[in-house]
Protein backbone atom coordinates (compact mmCIF):
# COMPACT_ATOMS: atom_id res chain seq x y z
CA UNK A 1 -77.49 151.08 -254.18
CA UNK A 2 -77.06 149.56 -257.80
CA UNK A 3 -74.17 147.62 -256.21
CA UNK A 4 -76.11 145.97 -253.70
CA UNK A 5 -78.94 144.61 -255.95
CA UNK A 6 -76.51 143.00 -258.39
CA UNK A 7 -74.82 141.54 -254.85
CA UNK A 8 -78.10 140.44 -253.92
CA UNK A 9 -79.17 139.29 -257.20
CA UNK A 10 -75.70 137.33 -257.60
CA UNK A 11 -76.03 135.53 -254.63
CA UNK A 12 -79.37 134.45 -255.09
CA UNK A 13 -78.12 133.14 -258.41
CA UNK A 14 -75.45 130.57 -256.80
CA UNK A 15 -77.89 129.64 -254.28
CA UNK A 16 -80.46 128.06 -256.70
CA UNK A 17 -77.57 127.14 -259.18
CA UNK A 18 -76.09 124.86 -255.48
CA UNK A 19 -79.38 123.33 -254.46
CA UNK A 20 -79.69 121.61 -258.44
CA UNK A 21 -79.69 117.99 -256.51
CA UNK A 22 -83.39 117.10 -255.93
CA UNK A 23 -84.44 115.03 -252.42
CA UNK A 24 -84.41 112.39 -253.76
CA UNK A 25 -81.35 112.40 -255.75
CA UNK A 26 -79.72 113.37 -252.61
CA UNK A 27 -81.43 109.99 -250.29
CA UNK A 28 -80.20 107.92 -252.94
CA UNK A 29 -76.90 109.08 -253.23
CA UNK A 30 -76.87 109.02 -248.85
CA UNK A 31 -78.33 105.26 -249.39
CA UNK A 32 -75.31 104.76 -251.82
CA UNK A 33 -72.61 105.54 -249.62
CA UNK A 34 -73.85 104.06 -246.62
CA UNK A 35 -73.91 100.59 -248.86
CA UNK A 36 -70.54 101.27 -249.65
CA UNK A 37 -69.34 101.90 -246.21
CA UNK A 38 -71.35 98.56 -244.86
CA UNK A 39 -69.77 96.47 -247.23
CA UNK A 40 -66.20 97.96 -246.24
CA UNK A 41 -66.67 97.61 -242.97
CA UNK A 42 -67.51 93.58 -243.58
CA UNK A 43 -64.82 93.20 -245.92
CA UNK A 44 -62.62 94.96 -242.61
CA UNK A 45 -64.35 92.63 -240.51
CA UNK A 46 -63.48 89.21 -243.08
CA UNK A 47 -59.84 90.62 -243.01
CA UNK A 48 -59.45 91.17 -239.51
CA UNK A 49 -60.73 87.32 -239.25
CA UNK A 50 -58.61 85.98 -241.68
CA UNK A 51 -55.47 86.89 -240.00
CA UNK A 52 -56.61 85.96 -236.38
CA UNK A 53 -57.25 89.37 -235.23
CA UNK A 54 -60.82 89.95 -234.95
CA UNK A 55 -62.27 91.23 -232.29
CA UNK A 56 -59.37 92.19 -230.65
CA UNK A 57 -56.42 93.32 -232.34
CA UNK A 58 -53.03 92.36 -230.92
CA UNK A 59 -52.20 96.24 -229.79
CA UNK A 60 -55.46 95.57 -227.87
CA UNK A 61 -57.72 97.65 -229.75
CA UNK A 62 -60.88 96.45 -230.70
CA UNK A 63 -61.10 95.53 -234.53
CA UNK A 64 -64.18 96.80 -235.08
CA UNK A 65 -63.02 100.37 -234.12
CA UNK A 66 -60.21 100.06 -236.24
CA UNK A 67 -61.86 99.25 -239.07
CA UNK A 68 -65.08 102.15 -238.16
CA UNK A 69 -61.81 104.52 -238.61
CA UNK A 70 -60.18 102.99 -241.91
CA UNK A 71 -63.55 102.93 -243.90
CA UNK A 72 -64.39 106.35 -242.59
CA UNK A 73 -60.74 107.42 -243.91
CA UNK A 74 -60.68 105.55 -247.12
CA UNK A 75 -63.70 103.40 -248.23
CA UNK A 76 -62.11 101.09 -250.40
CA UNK A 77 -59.64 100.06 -248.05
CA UNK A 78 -60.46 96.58 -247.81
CA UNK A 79 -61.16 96.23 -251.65
C-alpha cells in the first residue's frame, strides 16, 4: 500500500516537473521552427534555381519535394 502512494506520488512529480513550458512558450517556440523551416525551404528553392533544376529535378522528381524532405531531415541544409 505504502509502495503505491510513493508510485503515485512519484509520478505525479515528473508530470508537473515535464509540463514546466507554458502555452505560450510552447506557440512561440512552434512559430520559431516553422520560420526556420520556411526560410530553408526558400533557400532549397534559390539552390535548386541556381543550378537549373527547379521545378523539376533531372531524376524527374519534383524539387519542391526534394527539398520538403531535406529541410524536414536537416534544417540547415541549405545554410
Amino acid at each position: 500500500m505504502l509502495k503505491n502512494i510513493l508510485v503515485t506520488l512519484c509520478i505525479l512529480g515528473l508530470t508537473a516537473c515535464s509540463s514546466s513550458k507554458s502555452d505560450s512558450d510552447r506557440q512561440l517556440e512552434k512559430a520559431k521552427e516553422e520560420v526556420a523551416l520556411n526560410s530553408c525551404i526558400e533557400k532549397g528553392v534559390k539552390y535548386y534555381q541556381d543550378i537549373g533544376s527547379y521545378p523539376t529535378l533531372s531524376t524527374g522528381e519534383s524539387a519542391d519535394l526534394k527539398i520538403r524532405e531535406k529541410c524536414d531531415f536537416n534544417i540547415n541544409m541549405f545554410d
